[in-house]
PDB file of N, CA and C in Angstrom:
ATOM      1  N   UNK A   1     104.334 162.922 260.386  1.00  0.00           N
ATOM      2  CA  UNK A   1     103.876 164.287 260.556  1.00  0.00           C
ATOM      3  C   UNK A   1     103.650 164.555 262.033  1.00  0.00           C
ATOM      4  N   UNK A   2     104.399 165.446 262.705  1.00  0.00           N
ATOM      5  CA  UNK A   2     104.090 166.074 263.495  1.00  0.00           C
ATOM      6  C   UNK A   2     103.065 167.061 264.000  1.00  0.00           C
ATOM      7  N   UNK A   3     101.692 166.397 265.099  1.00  0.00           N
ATOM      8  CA  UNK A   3     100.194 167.088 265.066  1.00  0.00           C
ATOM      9  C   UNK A   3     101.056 168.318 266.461  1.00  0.00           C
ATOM     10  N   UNK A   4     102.167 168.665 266.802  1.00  0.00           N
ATOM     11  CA  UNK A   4     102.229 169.411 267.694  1.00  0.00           C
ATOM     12  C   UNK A   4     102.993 170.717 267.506  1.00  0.00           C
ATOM     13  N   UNK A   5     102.305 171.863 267.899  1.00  0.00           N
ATOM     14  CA  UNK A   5     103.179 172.662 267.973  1.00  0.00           C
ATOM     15  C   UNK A   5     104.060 173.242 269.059  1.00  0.00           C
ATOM     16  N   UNK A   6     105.251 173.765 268.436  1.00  0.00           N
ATOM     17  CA  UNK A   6     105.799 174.478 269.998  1.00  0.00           C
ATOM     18  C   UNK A   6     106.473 175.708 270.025  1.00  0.00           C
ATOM     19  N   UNK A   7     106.756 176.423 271.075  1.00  0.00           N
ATOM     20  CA  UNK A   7     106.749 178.081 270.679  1.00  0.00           C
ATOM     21  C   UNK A   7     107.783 178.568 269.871  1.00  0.00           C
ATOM     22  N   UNK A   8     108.937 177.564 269.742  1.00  0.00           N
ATOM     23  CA  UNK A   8     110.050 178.270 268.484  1.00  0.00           C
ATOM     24  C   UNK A   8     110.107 177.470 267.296  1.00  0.00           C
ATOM     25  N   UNK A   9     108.832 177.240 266.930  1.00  0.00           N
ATOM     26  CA  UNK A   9     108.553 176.782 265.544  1.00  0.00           C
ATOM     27  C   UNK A   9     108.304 178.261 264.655  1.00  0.00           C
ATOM     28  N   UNK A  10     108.975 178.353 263.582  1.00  0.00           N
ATOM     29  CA  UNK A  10     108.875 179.555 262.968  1.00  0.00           C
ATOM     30  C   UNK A  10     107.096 179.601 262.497  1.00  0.00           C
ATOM     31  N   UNK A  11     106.861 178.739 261.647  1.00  0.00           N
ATOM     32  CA  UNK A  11     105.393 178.729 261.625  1.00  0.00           C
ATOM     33  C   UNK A  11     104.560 177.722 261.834  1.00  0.00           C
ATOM     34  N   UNK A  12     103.307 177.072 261.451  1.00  0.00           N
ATOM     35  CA  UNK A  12     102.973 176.062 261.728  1.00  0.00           C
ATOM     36  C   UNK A  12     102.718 175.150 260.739  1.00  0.00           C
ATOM     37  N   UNK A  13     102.656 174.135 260.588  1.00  0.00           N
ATOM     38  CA  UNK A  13     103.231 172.974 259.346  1.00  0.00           C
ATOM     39  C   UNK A  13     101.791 173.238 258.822  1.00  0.00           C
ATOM     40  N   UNK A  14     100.716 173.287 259.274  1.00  0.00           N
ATOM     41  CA  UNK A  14      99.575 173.148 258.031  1.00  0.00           C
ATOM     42  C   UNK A  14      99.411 174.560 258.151  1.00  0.00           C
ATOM     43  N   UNK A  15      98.618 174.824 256.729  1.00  0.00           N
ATOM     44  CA  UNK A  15      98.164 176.447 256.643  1.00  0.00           C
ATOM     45  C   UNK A  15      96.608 176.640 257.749  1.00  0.00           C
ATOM     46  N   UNK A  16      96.511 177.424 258.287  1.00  0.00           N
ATOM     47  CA  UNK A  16      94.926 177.823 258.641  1.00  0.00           C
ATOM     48  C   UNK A  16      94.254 178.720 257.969  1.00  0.00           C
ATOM     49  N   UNK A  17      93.350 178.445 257.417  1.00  0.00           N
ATOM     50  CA  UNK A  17      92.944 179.484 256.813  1.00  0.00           C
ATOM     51  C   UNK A  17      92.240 180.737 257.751  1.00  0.00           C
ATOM     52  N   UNK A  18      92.328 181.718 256.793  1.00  0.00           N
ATOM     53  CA  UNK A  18      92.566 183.210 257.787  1.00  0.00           C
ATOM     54  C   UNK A  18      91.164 183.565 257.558  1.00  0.00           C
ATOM     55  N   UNK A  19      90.297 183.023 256.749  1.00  0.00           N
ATOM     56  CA  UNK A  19      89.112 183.138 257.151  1.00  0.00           C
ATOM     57  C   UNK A  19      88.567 184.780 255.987  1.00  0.00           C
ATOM     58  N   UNK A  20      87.536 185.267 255.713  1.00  0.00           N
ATOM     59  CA  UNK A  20      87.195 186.566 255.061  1.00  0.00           C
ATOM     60  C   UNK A  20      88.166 187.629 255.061  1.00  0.00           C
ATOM     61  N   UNK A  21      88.890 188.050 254.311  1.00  0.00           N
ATOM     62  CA  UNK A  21      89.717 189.061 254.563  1.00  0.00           C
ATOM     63  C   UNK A  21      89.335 190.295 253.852  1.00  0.00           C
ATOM     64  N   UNK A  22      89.708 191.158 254.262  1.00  0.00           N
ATOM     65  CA  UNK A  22      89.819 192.531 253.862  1.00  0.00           C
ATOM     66  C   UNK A  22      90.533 193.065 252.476  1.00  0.00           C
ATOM     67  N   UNK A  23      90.821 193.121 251.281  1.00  0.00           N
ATOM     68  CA  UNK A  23      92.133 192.825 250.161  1.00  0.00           C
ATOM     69  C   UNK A  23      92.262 194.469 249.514  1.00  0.00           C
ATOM     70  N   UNK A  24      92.906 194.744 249.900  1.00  0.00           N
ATOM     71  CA  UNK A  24      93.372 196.016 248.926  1.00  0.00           C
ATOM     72  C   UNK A  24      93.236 196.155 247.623  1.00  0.00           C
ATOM     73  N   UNK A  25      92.740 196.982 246.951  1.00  0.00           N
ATOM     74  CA  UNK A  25      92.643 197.130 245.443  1.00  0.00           C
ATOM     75  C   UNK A  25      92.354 198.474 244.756  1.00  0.00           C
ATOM     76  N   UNK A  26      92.735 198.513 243.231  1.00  0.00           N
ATOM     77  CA  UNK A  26      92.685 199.587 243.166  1.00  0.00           C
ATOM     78  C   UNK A  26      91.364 199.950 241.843  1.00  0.00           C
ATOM     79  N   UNK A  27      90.846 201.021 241.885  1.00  0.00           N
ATOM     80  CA  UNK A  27      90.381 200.814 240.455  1.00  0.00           C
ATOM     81  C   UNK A  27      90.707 200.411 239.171  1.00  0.00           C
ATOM     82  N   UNK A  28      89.953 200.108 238.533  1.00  0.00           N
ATOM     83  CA  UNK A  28      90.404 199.354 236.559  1.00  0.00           C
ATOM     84  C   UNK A  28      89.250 199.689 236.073  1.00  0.00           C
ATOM     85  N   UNK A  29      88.258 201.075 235.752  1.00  0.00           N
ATOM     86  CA  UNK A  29      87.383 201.120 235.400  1.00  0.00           C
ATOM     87  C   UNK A  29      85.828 200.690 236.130  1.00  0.00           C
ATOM     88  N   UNK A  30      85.030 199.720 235.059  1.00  0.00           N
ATOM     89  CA  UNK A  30      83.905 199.093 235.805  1.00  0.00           C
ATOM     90  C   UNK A  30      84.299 198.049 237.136  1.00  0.00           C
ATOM     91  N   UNK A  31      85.243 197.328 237.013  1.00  0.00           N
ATOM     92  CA  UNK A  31      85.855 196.096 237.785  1.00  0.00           C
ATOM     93  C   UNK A  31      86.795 196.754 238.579  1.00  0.00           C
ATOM     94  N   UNK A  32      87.150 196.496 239.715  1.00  0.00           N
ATOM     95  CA  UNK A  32      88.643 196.416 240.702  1.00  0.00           C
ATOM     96  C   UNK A  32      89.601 195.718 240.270  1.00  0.00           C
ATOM     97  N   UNK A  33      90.656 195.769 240.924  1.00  0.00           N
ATOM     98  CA  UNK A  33      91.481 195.107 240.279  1.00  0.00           C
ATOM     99  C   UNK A  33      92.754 194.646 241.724  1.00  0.00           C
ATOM    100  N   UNK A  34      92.716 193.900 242.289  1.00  0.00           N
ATOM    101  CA  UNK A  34      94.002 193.488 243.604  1.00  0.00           C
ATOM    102  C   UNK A  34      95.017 193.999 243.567  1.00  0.00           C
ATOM    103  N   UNK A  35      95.694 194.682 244.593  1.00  0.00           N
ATOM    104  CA  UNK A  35      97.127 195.092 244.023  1.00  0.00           C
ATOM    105  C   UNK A  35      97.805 194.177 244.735  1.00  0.00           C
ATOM    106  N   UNK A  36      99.221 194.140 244.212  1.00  0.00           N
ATOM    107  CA  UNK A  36     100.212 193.003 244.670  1.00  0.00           C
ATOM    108  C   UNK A  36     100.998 193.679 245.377  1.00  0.00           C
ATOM    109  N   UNK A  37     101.765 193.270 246.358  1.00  0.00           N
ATOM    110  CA  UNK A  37     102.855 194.004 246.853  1.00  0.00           C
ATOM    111  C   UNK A  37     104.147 192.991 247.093  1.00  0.00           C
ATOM    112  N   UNK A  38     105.273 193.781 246.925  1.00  0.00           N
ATOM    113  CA  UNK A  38     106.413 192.984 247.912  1.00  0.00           C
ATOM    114  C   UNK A  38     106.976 192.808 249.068  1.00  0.00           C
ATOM    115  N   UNK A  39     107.775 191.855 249.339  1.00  0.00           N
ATOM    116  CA  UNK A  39     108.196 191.450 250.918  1.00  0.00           C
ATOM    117  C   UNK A  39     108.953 192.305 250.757  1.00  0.00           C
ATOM    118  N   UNK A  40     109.799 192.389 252.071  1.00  0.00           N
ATOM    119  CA  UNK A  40     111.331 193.466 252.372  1.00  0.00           C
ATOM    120  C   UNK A  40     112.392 192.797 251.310  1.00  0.00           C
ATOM    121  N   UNK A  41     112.645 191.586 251.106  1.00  0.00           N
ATOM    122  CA  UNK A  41     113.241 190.501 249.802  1.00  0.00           C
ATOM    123  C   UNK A  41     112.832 191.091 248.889  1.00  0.00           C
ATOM    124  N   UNK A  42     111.634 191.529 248.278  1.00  0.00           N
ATOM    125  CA  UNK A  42     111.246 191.879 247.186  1.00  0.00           C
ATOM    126  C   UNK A  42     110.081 190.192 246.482  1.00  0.00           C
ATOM    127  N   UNK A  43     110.062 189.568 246.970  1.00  0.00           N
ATOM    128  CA  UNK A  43     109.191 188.690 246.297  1.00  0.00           C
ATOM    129  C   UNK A  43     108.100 189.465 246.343  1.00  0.00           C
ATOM    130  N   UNK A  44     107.080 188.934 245.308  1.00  0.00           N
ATOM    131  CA  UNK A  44     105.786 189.508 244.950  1.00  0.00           C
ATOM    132  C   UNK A  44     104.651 188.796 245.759  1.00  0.00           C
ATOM    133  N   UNK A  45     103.960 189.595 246.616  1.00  0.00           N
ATOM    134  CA  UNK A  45     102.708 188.967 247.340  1.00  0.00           C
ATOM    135  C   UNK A  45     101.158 189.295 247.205  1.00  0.00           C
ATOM    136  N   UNK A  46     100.132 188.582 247.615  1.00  0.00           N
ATOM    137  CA  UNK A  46      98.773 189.227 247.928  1.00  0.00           C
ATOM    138  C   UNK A  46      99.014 189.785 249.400  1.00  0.00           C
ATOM    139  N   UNK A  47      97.937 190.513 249.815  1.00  0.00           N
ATOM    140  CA  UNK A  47      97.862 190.892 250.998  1.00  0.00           C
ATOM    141  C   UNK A  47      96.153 190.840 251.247  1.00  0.00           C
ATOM    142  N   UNK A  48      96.028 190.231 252.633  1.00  0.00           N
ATOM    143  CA  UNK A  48      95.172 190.451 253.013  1.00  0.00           C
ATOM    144  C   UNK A  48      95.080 191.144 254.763  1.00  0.00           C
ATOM    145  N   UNK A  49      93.849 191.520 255.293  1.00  0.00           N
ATOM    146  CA  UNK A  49      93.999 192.088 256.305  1.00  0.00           C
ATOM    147  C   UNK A  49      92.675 191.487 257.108  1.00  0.00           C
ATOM    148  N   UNK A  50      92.892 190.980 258.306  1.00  0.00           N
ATOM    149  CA  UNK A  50      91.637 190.703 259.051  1.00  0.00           C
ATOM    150  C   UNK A  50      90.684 191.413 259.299  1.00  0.00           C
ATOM    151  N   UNK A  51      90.909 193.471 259.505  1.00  0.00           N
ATOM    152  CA  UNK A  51      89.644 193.934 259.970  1.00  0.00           C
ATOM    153  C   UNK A  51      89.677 194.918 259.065  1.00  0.00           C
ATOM    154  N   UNK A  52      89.020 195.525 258.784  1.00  0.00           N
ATOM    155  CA  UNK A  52      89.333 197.082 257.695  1.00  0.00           C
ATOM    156  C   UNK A  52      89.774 197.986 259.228  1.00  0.00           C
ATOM    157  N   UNK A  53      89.764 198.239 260.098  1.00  0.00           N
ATOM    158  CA  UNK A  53      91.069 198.825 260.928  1.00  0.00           C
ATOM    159  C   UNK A  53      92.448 198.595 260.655  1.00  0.00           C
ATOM    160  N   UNK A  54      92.915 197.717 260.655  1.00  0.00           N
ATOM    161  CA  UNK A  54      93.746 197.481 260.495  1.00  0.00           C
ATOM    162  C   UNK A  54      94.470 197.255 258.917  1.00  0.00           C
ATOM    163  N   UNK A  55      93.663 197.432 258.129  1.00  0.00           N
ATOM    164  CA  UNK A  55      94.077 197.849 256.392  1.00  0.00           C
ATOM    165  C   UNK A  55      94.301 199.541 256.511  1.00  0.00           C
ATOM    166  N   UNK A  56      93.463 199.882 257.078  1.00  0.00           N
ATOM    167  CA  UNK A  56      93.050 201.591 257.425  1.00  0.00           C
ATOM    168  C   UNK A  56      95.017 202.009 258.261  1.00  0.00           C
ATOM    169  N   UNK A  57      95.356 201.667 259.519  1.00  0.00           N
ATOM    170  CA  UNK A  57      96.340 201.837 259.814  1.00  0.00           C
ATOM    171  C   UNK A  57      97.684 201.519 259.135  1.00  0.00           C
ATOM    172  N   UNK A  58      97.446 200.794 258.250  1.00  0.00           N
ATOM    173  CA  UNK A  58      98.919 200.276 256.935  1.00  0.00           C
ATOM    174  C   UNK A  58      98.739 201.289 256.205  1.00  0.00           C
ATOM    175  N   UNK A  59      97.396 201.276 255.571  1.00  0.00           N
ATOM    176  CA  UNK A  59      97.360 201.695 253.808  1.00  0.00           C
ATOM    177  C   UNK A  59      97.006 202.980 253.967  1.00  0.00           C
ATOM    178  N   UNK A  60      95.929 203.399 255.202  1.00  0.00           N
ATOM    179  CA  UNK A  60      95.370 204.697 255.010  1.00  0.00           C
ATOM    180  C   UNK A  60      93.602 204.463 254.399  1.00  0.00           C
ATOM    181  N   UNK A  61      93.178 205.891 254.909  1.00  0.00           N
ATOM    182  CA  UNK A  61      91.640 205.796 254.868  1.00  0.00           C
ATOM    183  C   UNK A  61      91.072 205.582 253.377  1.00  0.00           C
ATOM    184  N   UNK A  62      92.015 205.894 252.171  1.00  0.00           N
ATOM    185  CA  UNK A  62      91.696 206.644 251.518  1.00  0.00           C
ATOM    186  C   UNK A  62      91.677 204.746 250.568  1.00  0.00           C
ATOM    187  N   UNK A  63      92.379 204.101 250.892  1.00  0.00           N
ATOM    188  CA  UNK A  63      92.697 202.963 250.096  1.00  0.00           C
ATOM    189  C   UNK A  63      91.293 201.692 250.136  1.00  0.00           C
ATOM    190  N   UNK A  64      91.164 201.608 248.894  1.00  0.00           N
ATOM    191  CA  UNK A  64      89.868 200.929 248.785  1.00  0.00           C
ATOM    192  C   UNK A  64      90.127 199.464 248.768  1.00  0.00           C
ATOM    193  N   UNK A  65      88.800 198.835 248.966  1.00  0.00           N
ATOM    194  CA  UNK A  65      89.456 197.341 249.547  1.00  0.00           C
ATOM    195  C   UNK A  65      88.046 196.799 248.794  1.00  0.00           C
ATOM    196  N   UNK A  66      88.296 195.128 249.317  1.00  0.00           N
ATOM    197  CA  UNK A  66      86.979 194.354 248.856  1.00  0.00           C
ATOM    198  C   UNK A  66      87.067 193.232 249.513  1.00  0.00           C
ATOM    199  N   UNK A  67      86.428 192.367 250.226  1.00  0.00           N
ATOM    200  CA  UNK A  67      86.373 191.311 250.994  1.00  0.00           C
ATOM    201  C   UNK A  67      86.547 190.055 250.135  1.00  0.00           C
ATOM    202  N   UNK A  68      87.509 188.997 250.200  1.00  0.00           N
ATOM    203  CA  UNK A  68      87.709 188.205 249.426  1.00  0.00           C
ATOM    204  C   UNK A  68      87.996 186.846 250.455  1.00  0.00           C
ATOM    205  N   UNK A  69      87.600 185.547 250.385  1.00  0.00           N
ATOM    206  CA  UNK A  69      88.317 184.681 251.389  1.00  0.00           C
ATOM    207  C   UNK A  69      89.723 184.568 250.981  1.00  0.00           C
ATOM    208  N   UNK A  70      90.491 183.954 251.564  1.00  0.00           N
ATOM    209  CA  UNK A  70      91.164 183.248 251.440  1.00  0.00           C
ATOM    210  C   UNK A  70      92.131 182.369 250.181  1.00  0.00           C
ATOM    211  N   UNK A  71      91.207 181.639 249.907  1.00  0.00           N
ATOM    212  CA  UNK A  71      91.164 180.256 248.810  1.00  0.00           C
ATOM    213  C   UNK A  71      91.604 181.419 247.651  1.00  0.00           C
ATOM    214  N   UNK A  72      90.043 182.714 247.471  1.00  0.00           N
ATOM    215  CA  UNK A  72      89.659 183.089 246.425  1.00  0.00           C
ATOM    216  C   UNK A  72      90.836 184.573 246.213  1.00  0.00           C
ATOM    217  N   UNK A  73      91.481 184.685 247.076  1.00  0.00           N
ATOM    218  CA  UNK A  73      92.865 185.447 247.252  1.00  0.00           C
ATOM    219  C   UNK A  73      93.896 184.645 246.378  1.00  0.00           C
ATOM    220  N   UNK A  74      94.591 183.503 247.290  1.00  0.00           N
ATOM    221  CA  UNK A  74      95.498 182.882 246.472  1.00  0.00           C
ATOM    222  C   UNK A  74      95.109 182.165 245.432  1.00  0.00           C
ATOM    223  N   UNK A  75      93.633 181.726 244.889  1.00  0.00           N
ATOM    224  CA  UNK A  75      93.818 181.672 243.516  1.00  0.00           C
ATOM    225  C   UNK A  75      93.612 182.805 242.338  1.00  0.00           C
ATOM    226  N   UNK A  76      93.542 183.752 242.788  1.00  0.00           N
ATOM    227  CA  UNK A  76      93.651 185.319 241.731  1.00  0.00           C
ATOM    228  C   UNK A  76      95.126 185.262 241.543  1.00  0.00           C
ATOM    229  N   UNK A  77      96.347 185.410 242.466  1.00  0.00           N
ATOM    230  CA  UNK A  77      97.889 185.354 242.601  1.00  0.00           C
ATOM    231  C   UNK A  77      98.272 184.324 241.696  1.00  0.00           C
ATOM    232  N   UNK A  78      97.633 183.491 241.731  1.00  0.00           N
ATOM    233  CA  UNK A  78      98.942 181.960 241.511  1.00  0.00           C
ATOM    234  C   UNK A  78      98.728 182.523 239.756  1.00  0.00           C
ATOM    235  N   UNK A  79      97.823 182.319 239.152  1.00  0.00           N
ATOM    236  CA  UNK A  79      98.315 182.492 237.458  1.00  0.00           C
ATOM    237  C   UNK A  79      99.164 183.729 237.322  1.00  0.00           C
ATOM    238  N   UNK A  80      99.075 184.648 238.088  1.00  0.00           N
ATOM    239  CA  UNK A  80     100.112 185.523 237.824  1.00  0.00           C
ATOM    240  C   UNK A  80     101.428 185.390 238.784  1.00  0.00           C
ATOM    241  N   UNK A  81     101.678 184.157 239.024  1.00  0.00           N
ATOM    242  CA  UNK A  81     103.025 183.523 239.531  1.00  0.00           C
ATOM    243  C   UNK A  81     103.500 183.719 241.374  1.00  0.00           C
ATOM    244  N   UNK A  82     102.111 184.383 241.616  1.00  0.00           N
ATOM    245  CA  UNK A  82     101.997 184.733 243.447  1.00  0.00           C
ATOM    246  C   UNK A  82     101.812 183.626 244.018  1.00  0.00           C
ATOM    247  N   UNK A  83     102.418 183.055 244.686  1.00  0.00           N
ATOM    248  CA  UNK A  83     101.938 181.834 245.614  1.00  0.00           C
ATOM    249  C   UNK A  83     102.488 182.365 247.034  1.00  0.00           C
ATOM    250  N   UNK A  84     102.356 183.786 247.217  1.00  0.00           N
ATOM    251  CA  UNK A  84     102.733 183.967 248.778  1.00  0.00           C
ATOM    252  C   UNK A  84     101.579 185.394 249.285  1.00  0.00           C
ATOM    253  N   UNK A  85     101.146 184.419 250.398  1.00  0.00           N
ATOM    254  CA  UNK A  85      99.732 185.500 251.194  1.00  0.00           C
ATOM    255  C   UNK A  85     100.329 186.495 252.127  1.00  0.00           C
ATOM    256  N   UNK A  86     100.339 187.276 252.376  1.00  0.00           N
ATOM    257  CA  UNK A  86     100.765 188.240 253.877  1.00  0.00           C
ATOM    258  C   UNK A  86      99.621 188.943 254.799  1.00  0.00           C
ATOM    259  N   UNK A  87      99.116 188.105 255.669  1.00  0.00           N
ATOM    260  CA  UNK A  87      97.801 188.351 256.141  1.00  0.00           C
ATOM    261  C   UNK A  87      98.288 189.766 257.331  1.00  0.00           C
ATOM    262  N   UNK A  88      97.610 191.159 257.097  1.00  0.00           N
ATOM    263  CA  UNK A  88      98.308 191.931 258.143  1.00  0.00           C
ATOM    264  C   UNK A  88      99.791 192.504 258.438  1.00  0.00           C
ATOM    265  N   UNK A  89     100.053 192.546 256.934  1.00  0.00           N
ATOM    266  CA  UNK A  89     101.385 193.456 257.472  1.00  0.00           C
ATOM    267  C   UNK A  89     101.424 194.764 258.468  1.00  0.00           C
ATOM    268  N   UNK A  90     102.268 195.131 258.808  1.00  0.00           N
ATOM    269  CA  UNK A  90     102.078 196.298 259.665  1.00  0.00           C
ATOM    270  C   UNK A  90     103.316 197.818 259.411  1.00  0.00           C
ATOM    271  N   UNK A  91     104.258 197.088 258.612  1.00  0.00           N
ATOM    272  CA  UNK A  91     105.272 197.876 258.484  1.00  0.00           C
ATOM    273  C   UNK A  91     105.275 198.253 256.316  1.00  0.00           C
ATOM    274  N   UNK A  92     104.893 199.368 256.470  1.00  0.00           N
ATOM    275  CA  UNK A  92     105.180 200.077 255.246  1.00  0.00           C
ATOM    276  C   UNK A  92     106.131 201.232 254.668  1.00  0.00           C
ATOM    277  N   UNK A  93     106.886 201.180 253.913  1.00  0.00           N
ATOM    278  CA  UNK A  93     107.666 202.442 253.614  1.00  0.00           C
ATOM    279  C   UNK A  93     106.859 203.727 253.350  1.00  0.00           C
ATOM    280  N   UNK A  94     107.224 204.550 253.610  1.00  0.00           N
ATOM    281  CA  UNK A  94     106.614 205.954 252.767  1.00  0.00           C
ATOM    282  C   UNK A  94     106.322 206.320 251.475  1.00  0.00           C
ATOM    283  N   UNK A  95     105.379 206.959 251.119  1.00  0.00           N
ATOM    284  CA  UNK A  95     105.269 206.758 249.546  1.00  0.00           C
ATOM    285  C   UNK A  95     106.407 207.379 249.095  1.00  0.00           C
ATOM    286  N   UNK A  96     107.476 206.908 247.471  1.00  0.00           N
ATOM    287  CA  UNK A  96     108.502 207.866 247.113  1.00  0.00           C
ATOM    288  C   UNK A  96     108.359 209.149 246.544  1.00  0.00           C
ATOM    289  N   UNK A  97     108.776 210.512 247.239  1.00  0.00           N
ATOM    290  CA  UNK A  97     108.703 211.903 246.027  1.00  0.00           C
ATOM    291  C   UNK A  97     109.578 211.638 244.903  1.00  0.00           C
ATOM    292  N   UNK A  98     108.595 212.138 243.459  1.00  0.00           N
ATOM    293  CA  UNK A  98     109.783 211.778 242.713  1.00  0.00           C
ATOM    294  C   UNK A  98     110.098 213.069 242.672  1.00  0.00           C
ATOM    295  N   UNK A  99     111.697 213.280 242.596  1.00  0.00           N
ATOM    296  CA  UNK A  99     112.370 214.564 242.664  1.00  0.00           C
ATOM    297  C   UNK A  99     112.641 215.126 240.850  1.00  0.00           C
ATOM    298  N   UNK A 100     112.354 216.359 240.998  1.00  0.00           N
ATOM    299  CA  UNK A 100     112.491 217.056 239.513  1.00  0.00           C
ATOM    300  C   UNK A 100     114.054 216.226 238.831  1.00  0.00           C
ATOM    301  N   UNK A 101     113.944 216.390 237.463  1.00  0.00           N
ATOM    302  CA  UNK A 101     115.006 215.777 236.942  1.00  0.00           C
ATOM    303  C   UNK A 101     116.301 216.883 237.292  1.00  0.00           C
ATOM    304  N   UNK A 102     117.677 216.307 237.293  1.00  0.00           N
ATOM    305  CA  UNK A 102     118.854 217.281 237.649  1.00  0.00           C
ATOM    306  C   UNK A 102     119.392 217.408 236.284  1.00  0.00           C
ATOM    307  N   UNK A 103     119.359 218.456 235.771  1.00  0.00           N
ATOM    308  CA  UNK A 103     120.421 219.269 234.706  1.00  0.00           C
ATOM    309  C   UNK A 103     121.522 220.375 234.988  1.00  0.00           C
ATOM    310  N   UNK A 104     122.610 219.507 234.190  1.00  0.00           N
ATOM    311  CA  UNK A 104     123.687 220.776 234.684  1.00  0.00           C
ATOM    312  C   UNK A 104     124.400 220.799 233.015  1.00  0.00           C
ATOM    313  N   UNK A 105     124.504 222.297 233.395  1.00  0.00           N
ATOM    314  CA  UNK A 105     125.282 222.567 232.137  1.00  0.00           C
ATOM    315  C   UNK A 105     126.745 222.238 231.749  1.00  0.00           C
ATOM    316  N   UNK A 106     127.260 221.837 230.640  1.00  0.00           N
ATOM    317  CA  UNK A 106     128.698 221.459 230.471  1.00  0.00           C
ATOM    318  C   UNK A 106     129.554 223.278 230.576  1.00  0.00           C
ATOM    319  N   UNK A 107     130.378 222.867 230.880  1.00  0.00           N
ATOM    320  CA  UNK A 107     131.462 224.502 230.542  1.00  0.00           C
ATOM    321  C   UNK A 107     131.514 224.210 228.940  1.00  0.00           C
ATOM    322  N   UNK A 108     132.085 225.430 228.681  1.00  0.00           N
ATOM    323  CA  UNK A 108     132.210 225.571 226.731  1.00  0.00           C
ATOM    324  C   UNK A 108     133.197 225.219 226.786  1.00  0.00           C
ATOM    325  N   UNK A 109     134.490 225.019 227.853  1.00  0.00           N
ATOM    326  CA  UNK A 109     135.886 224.181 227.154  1.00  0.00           C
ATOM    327  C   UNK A 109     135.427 222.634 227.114  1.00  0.00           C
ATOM    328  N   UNK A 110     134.651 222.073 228.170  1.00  0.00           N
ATOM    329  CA  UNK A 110     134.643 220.722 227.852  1.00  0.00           C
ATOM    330  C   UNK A 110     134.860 220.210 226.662  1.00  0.00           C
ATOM    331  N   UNK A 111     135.141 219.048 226.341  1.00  0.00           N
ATOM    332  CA  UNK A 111     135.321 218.363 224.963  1.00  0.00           C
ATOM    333  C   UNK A 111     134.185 218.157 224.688  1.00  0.00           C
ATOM    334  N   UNK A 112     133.410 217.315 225.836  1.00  0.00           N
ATOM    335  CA  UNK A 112     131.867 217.117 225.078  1.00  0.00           C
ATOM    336  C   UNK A 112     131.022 218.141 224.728  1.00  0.00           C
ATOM    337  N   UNK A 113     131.161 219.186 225.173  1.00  0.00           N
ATOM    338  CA  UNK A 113     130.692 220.394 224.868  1.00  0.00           C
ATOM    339  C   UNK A 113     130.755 220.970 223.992  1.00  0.00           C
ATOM    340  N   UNK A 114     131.705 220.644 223.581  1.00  0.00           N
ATOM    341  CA  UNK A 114     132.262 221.178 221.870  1.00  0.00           C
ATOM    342  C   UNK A 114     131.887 220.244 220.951  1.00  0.00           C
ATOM    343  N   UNK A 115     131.796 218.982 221.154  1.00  0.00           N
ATOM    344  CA  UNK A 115     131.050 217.682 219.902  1.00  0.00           C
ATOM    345  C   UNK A 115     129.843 218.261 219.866  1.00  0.00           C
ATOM    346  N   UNK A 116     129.331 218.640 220.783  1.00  0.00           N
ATOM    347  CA  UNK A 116     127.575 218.720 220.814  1.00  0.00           C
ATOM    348  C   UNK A 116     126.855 220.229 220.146  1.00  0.00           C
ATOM    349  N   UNK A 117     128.335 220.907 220.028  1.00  0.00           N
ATOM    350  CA  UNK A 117     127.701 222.415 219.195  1.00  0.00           C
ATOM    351  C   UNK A 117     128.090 222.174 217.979  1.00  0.00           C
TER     352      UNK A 117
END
């Protein structure tokens, strides 16, 4: 095992823990409930955030949170098959509009148009 790091190591061989985090969640009634999110891949993650500033600049003011360590993060994930943390993302998509449904009418010669009367 290598005790050294160096600057084009993608990450670092042991985990550090990130210490109290910030965790996004949403209501479930009496209890909260964590929300999960995905990578740009699409795998399924926890998220945590070091300061509530910086949850505030991702998620917005409005998004409610709860302080959770670490440990007590990735073991909420793992029974539901999460074994990946994302401490501080910074890049989010926009929420999607969903657009009204599109209907178009058939002409009366169509064929299907005529099965359907």
């Amino acid at each position: 095992m290598c005790l050294f790091q160096y600057d084009d190591d993608p990450e670092p061989e042991e985990r550090v823990p990130a210490g109290p985090l910030y965790v996004p969640v949403r209501p479930g009634g009496p209890e909260v409930v964590v929300r999960l999110f995905r990578t740009p891949v699409g795998a399924r993650t926890t998220v945590g955030f070091t300061s509530p500033d910086r949850l505030v600049a991702t998620l917005g003011a409005e998004q409610p949170w709860i302080r959770l360590s670490e440990a007590a993060l990735r073991s909420m994930g793992e029974p539901l098959g999460v074994f990946l943390l994302t401490t501080d993302p910074t890049f989010t998509a926009p929420a999607v509009a969903l657009a009204p449904p599109v209907t178009t009418a058939l002409p009366e010669e169509s064929p299907v148009a005529a099965r359907i009367a």
